[in-house]
PDB file of N, CA and C in Angstrom:
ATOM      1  N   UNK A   1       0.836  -1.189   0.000  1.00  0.00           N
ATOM      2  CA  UNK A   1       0.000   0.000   0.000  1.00  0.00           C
ATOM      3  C   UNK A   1       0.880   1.251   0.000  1.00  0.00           C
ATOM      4  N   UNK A   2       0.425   2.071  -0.943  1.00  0.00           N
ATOM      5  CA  UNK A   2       1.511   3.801  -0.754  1.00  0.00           C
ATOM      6  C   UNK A   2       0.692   4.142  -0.148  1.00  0.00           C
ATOM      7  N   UNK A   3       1.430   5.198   0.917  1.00  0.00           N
ATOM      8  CA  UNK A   3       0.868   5.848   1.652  1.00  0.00           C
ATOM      9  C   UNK A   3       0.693   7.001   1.655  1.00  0.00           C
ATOM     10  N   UNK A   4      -0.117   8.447   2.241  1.00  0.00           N
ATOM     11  CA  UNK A   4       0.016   9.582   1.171  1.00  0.00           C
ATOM     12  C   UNK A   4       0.281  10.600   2.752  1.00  0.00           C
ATOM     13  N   UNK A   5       0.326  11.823   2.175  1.00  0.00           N
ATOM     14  CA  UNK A   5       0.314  12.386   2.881  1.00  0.00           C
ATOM     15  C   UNK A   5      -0.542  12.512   4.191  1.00  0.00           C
ATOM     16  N   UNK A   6      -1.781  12.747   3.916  1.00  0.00           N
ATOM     17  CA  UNK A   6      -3.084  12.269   4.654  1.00  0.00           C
ATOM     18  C   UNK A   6      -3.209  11.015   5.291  1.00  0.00           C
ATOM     19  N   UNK A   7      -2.912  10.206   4.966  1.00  0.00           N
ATOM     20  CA  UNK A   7      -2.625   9.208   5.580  1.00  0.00           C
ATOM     21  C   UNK A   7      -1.742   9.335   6.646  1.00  0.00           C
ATOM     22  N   UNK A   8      -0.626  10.212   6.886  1.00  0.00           N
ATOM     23  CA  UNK A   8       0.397  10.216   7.639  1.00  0.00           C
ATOM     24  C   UNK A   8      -0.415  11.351   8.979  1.00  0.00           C
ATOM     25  N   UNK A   9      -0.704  12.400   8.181  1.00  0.00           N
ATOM     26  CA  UNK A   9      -1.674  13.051   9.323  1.00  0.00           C
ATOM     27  C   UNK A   9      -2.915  12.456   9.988  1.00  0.00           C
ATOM     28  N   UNK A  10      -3.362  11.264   9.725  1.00  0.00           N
ATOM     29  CA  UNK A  10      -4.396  10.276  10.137  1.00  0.00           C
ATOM     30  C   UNK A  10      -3.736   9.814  11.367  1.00  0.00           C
ATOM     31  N   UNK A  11      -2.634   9.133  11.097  1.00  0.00           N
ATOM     32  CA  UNK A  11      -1.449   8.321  11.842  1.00  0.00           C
ATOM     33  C   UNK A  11      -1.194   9.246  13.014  1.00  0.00           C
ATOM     34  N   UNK A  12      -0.662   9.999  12.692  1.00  0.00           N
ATOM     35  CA  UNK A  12      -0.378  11.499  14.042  1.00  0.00           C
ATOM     36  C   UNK A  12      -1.393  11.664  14.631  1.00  0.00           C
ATOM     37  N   UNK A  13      -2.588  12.184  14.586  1.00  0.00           N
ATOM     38  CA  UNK A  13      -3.730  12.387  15.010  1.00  0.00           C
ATOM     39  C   UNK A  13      -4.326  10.965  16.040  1.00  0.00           C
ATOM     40  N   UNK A  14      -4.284   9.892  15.253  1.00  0.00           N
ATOM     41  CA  UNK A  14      -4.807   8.045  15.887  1.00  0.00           C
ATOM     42  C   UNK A  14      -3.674   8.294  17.043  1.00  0.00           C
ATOM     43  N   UNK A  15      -2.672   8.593  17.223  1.00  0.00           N
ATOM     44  CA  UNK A  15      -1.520   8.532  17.931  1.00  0.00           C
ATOM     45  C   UNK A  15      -2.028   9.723  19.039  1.00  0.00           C
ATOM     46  N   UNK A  16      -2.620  10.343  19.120  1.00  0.00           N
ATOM     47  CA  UNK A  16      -2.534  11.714  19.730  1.00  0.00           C
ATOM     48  C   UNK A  16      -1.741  13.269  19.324  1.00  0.00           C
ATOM     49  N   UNK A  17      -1.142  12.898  18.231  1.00  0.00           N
ATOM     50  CA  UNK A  17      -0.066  14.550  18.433  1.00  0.00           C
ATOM     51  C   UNK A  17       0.805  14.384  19.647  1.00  0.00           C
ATOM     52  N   UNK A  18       1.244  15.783  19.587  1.00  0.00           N
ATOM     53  CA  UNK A  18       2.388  16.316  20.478  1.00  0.00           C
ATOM     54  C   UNK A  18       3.802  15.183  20.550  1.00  0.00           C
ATOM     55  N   UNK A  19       4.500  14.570  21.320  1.00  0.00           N
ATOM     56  CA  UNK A  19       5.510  13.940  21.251  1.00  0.00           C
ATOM     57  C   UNK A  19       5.134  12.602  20.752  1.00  0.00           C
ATOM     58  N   UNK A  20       5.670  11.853  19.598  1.00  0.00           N
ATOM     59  CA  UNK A  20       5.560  10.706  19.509  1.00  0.00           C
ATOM     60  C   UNK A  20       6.806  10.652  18.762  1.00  0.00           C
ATOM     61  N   UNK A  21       7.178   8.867  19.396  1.00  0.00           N
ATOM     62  CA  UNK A  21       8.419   8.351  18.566  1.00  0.00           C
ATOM     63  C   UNK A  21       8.284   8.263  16.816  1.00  0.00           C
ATOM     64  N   UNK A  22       9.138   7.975  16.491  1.00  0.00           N
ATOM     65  CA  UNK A  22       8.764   8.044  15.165  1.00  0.00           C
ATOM     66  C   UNK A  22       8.782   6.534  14.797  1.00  0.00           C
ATOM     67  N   UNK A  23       9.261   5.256  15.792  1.00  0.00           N
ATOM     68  CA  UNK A  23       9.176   4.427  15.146  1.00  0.00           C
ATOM     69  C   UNK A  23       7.836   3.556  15.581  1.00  0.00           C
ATOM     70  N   UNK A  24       6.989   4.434  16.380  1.00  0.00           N
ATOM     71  CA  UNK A  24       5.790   4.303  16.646  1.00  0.00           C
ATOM     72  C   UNK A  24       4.526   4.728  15.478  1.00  0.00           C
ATOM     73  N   UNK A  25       5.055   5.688  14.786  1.00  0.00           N
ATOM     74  CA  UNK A  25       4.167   6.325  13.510  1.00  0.00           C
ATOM     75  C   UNK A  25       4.774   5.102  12.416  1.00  0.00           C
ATOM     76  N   UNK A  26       5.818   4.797  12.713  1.00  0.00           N
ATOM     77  CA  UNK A  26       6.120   3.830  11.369  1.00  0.00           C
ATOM     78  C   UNK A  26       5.410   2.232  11.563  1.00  0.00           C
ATOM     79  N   UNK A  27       5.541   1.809  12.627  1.00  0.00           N
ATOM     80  CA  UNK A  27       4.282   0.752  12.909  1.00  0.00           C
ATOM     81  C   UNK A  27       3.152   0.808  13.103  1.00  0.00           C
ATOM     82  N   UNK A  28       2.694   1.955  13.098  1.00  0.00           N
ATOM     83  CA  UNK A  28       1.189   2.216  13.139  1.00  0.00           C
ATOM     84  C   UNK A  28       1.123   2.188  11.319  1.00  0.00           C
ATOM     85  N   UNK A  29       1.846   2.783  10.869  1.00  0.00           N
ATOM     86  CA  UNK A  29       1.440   3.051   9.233  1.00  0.00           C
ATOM     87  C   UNK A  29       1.501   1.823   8.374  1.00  0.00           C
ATOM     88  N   UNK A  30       3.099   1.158   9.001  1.00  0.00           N
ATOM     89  CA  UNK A  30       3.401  -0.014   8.145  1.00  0.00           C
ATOM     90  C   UNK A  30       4.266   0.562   6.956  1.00  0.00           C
ATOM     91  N   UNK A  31       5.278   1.428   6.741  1.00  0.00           N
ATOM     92  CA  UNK A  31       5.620   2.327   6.068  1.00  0.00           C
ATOM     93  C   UNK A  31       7.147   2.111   6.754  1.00  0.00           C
ATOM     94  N   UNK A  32       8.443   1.895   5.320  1.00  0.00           N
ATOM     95  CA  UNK A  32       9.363   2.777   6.248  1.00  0.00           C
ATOM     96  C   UNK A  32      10.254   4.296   6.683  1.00  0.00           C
ATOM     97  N   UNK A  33      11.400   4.190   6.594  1.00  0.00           N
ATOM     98  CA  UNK A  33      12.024   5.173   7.799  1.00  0.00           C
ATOM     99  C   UNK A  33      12.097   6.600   6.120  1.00  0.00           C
ATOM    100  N   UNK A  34      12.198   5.922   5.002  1.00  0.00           N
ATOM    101  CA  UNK A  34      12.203   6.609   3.726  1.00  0.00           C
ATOM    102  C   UNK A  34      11.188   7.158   3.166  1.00  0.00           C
ATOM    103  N   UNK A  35       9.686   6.447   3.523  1.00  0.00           N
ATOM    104  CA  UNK A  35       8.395   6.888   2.969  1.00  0.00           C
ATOM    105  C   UNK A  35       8.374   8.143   4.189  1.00  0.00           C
ATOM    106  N   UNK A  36       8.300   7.525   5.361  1.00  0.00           N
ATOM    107  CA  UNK A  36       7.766   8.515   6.438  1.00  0.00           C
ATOM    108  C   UNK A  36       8.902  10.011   6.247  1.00  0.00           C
ATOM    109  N   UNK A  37       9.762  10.127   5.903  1.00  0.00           N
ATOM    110  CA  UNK A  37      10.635  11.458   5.601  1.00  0.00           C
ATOM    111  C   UNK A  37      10.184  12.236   4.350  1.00  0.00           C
ATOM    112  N   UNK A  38       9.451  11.484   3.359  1.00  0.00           N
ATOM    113  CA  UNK A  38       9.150  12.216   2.466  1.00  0.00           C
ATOM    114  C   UNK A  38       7.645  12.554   2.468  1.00  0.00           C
ATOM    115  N   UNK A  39       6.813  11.881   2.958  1.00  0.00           N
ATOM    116  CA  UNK A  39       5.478  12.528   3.835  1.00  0.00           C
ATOM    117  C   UNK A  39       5.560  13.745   4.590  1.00  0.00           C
ATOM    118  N   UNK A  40       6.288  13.130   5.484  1.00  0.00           N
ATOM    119  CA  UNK A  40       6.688  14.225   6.462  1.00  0.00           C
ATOM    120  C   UNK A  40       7.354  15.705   5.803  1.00  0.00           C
ATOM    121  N   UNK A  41       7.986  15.667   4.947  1.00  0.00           N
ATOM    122  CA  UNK A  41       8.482  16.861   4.376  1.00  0.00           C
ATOM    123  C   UNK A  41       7.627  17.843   3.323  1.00  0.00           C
ATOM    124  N   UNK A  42       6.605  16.308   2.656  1.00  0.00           N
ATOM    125  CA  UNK A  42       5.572  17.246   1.813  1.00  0.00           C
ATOM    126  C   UNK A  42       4.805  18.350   3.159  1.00  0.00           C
ATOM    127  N   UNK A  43       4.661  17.419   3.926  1.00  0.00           N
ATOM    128  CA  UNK A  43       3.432  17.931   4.596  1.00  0.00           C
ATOM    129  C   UNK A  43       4.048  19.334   5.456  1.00  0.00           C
ATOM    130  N   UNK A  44       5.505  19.129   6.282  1.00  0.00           N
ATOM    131  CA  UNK A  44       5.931  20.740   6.292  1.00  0.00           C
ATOM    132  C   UNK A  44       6.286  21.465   5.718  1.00  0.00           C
ATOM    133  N   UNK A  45       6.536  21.321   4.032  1.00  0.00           N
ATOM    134  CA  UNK A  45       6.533  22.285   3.053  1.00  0.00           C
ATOM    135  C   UNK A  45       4.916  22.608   2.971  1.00  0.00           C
ATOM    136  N   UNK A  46       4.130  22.008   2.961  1.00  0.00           N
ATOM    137  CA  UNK A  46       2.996  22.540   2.428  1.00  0.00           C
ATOM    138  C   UNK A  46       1.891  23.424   3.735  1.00  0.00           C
ATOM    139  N   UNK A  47       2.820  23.365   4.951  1.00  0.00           N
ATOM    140  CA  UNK A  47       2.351  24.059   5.843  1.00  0.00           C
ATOM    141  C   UNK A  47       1.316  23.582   6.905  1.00  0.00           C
ATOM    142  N   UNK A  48       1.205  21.874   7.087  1.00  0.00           N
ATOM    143  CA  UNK A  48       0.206  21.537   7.170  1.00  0.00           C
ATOM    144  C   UNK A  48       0.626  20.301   8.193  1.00  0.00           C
ATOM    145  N   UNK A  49       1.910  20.508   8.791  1.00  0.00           N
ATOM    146  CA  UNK A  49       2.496  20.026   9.851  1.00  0.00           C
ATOM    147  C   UNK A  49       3.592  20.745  10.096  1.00  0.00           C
ATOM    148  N   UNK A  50       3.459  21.040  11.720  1.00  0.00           N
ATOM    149  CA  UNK A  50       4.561  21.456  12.011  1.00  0.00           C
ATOM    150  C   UNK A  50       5.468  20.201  12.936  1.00  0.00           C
ATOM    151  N   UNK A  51       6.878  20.337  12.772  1.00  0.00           N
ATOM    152  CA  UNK A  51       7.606  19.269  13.092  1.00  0.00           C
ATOM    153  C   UNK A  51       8.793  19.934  14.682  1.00  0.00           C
ATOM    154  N   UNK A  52       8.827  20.033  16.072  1.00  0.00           N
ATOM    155  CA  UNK A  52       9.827  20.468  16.322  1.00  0.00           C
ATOM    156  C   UNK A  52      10.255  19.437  17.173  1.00  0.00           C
ATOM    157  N   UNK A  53      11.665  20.437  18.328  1.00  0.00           N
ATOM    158  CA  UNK A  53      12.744  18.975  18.438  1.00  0.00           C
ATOM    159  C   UNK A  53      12.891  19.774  20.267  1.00  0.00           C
ATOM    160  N   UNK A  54      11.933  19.695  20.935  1.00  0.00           N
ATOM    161  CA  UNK A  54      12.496  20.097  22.305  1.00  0.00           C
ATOM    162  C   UNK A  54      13.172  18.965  22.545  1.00  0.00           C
ATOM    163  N   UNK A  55      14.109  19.126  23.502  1.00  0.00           N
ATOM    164  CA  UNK A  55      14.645  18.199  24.556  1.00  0.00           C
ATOM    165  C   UNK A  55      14.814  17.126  23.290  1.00  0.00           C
ATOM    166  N   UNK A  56      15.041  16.876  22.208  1.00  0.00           N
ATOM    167  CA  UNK A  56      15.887  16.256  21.247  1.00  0.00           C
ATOM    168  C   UNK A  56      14.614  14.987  21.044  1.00  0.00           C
ATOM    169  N   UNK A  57      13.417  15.390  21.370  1.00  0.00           N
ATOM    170  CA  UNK A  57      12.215  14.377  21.189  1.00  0.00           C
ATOM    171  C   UNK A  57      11.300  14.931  19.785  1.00  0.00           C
ATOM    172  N   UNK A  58      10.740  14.576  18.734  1.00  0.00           N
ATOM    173  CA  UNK A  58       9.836  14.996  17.692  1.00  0.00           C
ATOM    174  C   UNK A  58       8.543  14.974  18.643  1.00  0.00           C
ATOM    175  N   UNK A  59       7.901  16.780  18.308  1.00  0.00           N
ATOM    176  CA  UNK A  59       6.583  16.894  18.694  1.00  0.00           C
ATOM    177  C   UNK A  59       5.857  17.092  17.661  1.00  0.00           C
ATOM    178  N   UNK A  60       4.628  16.787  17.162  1.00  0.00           N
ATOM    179  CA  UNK A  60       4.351  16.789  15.783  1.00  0.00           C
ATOM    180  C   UNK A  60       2.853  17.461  16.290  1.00  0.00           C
ATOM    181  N   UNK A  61       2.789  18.564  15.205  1.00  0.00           N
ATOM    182  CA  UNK A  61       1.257  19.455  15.621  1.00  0.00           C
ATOM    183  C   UNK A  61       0.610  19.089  14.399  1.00  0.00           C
ATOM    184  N   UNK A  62      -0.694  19.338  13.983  1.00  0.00           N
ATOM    185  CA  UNK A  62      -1.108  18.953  12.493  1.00  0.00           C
ATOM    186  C   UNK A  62      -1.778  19.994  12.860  1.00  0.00           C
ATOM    187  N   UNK A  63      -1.217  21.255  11.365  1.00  0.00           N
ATOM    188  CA  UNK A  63      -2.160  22.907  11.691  1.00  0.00           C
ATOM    189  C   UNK A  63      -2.985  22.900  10.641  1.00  0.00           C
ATOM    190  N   UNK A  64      -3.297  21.841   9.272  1.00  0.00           N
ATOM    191  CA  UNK A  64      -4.370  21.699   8.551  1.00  0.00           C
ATOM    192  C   UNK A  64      -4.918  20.547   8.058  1.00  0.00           C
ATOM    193  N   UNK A  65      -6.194  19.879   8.205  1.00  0.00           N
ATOM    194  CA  UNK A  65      -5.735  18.858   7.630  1.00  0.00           C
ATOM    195  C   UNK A  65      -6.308  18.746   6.101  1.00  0.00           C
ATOM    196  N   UNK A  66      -6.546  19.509   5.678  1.00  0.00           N
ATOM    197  CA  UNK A  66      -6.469  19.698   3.874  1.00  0.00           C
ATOM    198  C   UNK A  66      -5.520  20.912   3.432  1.00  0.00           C
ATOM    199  N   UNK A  67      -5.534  20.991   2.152  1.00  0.00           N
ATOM    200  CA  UNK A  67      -4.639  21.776   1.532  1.00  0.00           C
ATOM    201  C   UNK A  67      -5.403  23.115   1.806  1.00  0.00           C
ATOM    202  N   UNK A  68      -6.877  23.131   1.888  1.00  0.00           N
ATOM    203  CA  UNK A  68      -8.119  24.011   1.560  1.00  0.00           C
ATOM    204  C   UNK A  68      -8.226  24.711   2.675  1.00  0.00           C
ATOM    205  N   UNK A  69      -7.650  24.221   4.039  1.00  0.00           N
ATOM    206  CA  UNK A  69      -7.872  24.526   5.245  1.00  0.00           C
ATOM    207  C   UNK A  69      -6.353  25.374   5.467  1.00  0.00           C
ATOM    208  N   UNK A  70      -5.043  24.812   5.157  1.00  0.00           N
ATOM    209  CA  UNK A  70      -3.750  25.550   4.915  1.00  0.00           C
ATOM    210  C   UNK A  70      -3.872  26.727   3.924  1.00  0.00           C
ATOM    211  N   UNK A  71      -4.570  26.890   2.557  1.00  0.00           N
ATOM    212  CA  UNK A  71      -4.737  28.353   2.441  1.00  0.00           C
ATOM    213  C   UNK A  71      -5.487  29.057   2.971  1.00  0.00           C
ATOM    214  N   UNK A  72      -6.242  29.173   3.525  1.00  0.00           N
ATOM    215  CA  UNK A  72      -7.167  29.693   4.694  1.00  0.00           C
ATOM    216  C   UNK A  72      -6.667  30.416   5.576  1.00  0.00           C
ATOM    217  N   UNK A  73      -6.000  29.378   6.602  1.00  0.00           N
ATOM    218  CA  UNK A  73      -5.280  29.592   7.423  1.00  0.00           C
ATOM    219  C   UNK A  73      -4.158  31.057   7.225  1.00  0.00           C
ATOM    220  N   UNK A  74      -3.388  30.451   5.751  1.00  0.00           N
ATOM    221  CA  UNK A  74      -2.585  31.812   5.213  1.00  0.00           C
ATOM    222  C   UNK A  74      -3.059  32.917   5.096  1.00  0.00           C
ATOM    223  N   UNK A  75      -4.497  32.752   4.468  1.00  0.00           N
ATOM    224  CA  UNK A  75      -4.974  33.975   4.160  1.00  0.00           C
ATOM    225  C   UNK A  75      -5.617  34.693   5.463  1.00  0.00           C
ATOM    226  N   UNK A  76      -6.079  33.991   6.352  1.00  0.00           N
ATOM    227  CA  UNK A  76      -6.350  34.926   7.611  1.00  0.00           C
ATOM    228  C   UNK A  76      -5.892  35.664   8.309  1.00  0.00           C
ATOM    229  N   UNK A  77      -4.242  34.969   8.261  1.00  0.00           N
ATOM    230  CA  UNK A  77      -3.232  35.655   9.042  1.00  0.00           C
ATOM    231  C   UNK A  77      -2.373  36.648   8.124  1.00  0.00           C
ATOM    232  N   UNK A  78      -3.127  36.990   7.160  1.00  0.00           N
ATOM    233  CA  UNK A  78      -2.083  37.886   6.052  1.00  0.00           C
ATOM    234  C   UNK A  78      -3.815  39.257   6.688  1.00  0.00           C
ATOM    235  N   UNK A  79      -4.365  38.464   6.711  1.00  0.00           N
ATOM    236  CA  UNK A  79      -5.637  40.213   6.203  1.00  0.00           C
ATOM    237  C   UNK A  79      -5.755  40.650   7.804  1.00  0.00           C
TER     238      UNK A  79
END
């Protein structure tokens, strides 16, 4: 099965957000360490996860979960 972007924000979300391992998102998905980096990168280029690194742990926020909801978002905070 490919897995898509959305799919990966499904995964984060089933998981709870905020700190999760990553090799916990990769057995939940069934996906490996190569799919999940390039998910993961569409989805913080496209604004629609944010990824950070306190205390050297991944906290993962999901700030849209469509593309439709990420221009929105842009455009609210621009007007």
């Amino acid at each position: 099965m490919k897995a898509t972007p959305d799919d990966l924000l499904n995964a984060i979300r089933d998981l709870g957000q905020g700190e999760l391992a990553e090799h916990h998102i990769l057995r939940h998905m069934g996906i490996s360490h190569g799919q999940f980096c390039q998910l993961r990168k569409i989805l913080v280029e496209a604004c629609r996860l944010i990824v950070t690194h306190p205390n050297r742990r991944a906290h993962y926020l999901i700030t849209a979960t469509t593309a439709q909801d990420t221009k929105s978002n842009i455009n609210n905070t621009r007007g």
